[in-house]
C-alpha atoms as a PDB file:
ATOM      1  CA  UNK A   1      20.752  17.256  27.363  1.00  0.00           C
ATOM      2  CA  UNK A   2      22.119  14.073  26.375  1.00  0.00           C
ATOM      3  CA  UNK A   3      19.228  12.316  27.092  1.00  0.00           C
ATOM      4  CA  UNK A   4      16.715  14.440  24.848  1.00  0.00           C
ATOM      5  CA  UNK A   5      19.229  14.456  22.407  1.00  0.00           C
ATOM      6  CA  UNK A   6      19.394  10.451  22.154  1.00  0.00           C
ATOM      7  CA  UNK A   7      15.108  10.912  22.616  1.00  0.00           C
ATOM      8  CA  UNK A   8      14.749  13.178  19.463  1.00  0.00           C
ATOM      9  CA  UNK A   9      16.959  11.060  17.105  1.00  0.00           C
ATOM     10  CA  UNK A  10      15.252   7.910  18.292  1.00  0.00           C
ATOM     11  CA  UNK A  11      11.398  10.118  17.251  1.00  0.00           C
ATOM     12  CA  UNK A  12      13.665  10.769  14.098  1.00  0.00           C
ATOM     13  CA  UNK A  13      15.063   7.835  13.045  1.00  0.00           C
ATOM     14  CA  UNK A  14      11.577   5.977  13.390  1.00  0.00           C
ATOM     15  CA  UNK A  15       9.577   8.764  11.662  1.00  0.00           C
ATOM     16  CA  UNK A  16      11.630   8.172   8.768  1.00  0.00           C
ATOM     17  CA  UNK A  17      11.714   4.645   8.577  1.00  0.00           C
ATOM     18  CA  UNK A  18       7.629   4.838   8.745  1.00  0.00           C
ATOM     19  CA  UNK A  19       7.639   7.464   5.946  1.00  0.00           C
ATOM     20  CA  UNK A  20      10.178   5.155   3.753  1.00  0.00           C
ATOM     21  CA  UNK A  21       7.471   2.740   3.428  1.00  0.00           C
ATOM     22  CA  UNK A  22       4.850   4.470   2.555  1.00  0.00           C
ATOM     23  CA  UNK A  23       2.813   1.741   1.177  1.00  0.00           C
ATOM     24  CA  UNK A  24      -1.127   2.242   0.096  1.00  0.00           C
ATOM     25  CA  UNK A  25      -2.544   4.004   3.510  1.00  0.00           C
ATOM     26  CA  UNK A  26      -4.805   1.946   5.478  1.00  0.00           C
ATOM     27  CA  UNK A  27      -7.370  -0.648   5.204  1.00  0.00           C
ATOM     28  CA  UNK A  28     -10.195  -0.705   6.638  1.00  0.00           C
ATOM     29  CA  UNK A  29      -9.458  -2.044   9.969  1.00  0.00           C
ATOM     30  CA  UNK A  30      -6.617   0.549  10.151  1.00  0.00           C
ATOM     31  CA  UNK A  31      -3.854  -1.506   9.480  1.00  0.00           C
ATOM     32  CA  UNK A  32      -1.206  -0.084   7.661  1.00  0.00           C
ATOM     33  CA  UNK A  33      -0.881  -1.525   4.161  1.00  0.00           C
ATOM     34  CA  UNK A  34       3.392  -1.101   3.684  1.00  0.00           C
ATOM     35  CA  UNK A  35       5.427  -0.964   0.936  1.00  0.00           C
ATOM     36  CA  UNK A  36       7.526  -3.762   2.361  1.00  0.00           C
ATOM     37  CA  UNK A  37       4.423  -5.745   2.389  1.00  0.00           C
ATOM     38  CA  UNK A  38       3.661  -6.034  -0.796  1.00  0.00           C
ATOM     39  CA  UNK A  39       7.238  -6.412  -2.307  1.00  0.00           C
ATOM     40  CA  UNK A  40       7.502  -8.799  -4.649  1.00  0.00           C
ATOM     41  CA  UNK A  41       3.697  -9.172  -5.014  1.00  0.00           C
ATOM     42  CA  UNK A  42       1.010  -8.905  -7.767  1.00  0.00           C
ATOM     43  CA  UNK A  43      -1.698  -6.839  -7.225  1.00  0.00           C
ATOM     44  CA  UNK A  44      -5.442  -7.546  -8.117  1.00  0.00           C
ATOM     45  CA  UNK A  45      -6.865  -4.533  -6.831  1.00  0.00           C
ATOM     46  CA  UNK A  46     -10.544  -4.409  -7.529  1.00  0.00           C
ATOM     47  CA  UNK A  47     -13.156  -1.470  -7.509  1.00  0.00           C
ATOM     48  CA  UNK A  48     -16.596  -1.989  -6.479  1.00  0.00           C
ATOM     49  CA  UNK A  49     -19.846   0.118  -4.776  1.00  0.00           C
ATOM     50  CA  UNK A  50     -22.954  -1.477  -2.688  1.00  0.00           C
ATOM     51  CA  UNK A  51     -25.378  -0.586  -5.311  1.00  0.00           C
ATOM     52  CA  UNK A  52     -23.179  -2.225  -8.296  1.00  0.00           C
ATOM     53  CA  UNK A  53     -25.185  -5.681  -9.218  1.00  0.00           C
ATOM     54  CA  UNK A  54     -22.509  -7.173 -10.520  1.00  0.00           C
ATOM     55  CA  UNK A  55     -19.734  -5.935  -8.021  1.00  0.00           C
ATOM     56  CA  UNK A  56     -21.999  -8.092  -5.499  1.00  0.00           C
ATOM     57  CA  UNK A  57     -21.942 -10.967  -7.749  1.00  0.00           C
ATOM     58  CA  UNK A  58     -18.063 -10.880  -8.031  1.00  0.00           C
ATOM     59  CA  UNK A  59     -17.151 -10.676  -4.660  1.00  0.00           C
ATOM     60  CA  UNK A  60     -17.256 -14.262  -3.843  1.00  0.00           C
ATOM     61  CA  UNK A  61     -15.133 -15.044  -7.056  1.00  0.00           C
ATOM     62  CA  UNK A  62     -12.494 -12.739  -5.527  1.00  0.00           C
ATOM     63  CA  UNK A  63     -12.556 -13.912  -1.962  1.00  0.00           C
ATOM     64  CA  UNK A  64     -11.779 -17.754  -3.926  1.00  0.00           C
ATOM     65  CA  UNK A  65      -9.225 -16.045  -5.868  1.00  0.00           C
ATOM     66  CA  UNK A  66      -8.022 -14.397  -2.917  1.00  0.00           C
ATOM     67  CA  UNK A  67      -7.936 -17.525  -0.718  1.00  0.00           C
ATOM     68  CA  UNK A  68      -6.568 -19.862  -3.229  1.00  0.00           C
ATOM     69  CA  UNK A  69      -3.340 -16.759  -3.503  1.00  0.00           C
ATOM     70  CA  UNK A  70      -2.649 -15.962  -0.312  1.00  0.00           C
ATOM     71  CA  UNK A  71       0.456 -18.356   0.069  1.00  0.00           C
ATOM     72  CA  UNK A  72       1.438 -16.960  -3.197  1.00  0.00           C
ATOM     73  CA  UNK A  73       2.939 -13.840  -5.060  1.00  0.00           C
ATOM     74  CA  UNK A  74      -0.292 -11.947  -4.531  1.00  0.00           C
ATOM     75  CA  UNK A  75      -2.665  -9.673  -2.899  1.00  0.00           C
ATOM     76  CA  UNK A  76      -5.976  -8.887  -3.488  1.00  0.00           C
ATOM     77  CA  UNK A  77      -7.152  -5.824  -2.620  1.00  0.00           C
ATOM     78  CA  UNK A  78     -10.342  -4.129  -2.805  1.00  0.00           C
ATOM     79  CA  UNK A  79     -11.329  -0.239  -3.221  1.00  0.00           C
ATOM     80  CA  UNK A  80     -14.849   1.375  -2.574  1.00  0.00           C
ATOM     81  CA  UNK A  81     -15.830   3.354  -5.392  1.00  0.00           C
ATOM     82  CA  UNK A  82     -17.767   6.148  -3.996  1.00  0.00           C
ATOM     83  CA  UNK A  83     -14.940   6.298  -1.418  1.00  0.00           C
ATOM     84  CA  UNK A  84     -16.857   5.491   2.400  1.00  0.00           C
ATOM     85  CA  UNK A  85     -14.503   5.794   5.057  1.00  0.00           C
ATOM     86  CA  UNK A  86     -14.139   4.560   8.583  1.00  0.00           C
ATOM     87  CA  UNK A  87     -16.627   2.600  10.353  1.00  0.00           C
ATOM     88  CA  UNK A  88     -19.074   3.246   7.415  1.00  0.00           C
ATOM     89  CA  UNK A  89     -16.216   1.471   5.058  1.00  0.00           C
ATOM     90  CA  UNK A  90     -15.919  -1.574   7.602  1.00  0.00           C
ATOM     91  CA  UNK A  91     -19.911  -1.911   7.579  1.00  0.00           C
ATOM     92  CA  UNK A  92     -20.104  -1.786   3.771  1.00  0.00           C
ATOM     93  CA  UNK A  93     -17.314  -4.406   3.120  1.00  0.00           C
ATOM     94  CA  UNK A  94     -18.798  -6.438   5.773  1.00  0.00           C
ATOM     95  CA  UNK A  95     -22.042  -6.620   4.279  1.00  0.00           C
ATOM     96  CA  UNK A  96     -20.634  -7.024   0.895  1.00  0.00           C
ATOM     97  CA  UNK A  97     -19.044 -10.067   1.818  1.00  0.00           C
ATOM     98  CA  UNK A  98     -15.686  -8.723   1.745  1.00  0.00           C
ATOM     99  CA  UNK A  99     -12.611 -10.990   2.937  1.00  0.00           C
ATOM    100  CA  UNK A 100      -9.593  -9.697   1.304  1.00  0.00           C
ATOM    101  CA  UNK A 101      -8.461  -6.153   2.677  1.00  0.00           C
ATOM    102  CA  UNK A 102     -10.307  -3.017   1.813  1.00  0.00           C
ATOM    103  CA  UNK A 103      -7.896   0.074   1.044  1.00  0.00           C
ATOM    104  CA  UNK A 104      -9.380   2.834   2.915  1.00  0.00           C
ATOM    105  CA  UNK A 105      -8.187   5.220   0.332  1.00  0.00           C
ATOM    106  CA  UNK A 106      -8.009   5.120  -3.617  1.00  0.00           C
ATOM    107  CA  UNK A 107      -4.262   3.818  -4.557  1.00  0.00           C
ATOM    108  CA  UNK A 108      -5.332   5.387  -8.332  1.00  0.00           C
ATOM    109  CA  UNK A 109      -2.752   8.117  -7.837  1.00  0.00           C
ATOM    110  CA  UNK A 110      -0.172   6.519  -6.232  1.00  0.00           C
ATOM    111  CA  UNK A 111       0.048   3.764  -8.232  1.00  0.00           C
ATOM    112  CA  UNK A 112      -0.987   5.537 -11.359  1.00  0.00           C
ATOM    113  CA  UNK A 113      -4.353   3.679 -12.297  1.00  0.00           C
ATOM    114  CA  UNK A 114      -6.745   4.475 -15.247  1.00  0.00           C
ATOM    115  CA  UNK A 115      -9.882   6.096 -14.370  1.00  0.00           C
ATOM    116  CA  UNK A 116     -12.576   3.504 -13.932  1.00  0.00           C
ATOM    117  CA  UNK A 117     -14.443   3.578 -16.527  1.00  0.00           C
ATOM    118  CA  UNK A 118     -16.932   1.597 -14.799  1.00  0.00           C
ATOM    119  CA  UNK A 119     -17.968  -0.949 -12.010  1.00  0.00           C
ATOM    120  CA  UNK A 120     -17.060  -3.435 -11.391  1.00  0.00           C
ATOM    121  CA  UNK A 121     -13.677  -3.009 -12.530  1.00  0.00           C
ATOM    122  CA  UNK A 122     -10.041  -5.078 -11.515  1.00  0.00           C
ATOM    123  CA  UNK A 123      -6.183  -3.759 -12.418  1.00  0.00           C
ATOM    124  CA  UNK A 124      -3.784  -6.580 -12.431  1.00  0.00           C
ATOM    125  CA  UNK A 125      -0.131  -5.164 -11.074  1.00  0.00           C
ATOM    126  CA  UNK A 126       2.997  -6.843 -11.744  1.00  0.00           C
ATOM    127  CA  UNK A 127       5.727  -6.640  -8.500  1.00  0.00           C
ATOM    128  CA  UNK A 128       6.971  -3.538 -10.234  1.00  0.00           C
ATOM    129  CA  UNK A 129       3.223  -1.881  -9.974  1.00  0.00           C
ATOM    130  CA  UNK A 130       3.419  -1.321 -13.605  1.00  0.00           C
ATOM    131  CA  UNK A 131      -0.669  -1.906 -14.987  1.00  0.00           C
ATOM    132  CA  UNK A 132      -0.629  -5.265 -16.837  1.00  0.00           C
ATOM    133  CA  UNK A 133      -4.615  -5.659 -16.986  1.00  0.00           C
ATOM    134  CA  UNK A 134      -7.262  -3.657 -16.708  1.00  0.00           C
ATOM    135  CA  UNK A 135     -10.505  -5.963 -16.800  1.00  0.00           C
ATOM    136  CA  UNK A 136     -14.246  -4.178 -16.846  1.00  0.00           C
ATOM    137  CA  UNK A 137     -16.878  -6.223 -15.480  1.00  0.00           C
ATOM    138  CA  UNK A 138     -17.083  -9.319 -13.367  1.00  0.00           C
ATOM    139  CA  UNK A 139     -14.544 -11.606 -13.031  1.00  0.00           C
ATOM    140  CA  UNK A 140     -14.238 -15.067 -11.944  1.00  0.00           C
ATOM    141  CA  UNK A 141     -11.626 -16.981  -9.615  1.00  0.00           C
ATOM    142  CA  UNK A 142     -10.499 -19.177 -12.167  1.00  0.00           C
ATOM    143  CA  UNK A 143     -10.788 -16.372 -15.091  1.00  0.00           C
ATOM    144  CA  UNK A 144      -8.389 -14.014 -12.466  1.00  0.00           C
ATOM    145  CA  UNK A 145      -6.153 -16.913 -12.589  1.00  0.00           C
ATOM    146  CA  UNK A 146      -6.034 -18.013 -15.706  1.00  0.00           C
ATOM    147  CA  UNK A 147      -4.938 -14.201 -16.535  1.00  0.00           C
ATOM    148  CA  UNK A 148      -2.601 -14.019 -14.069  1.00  0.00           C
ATOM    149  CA  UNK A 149      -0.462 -17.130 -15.178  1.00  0.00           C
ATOM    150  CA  UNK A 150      -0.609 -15.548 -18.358  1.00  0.00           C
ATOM    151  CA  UNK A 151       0.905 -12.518 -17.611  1.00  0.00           C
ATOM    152  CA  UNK A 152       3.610 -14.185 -14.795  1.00  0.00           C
ATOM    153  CA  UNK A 153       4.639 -16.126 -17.926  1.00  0.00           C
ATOM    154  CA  UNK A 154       5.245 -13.116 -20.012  1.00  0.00           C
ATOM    155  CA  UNK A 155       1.441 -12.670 -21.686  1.00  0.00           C
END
């Protein structure tokens, strides 16, 4: 009895720590994107679809951005538009060109984004995942930059 007892709590205790961080789902390898992951980070989370032009054009500009970051306060992270999932989502960022993670659902809810209003389009998040930029159309490393030490410095 004892022993089920200690069993159960254990199947408790780490149910609830998964469930306390509850971060953005998965990407689209399956890896759990955590809350403790990306405290203390910006967010550049970026919308795009195979058949945007331009979203194809940008992609490059964010994997430099996304490069040049990644020992820094930030994560890139990119959503598909028309919302592919599974192996279908892994194709599609793969032929996009894709090296930052994919979410393999839309955060919009959770993190209380404005509808798109079209493609492609990038939020900027400060570490409190309050929206500090909402930029329509393509974007460039240095431009995403450029912003973002703007807004770190209070812009």
């Amino acid at each position: 009895m004892r022993n089920r007892l200690a069993c159960l709590l254990a199947v408790f205790a780490t149910l609830c720590l998964v469930a306390c961080d509850r971060g953005l789902g998965n990407d689209q390898h399956g890896q759990p994107v955590t809350a403790s992951s990306l405290k203390g980070q910006w967010l550049v989370i970026n919308y795009w679809a195979e058949w945007c032009g331009p979203c194809r054009r940008e992609i490059p500009e964010l994997n430099q951005f996304a490069s040049r970051t990644a020992n820094e306060d930030v994560q890139v992270l990119g959503v598909n538009f028309d919302q592919v999932q599974g192996q279908a989502l892994v194709q599609a960022a793969d032929g996009m060109g894709i090296h930052y993670r994919v979410l393999a659902e839309d955060p919009a809810d959770t993190l209380d984004l404005p509808k798109a209003e079209g493609l492609p389009v990038t939020f900027v998040l400060d570490p409190q995942r309050k929206v500090r930029a909402t930029l329509l159309g393509e974007q460039t490393a240095a431009g995403l930059a450029q912003r973002l030490a703007a807004l770190k410095a209070g812009g």
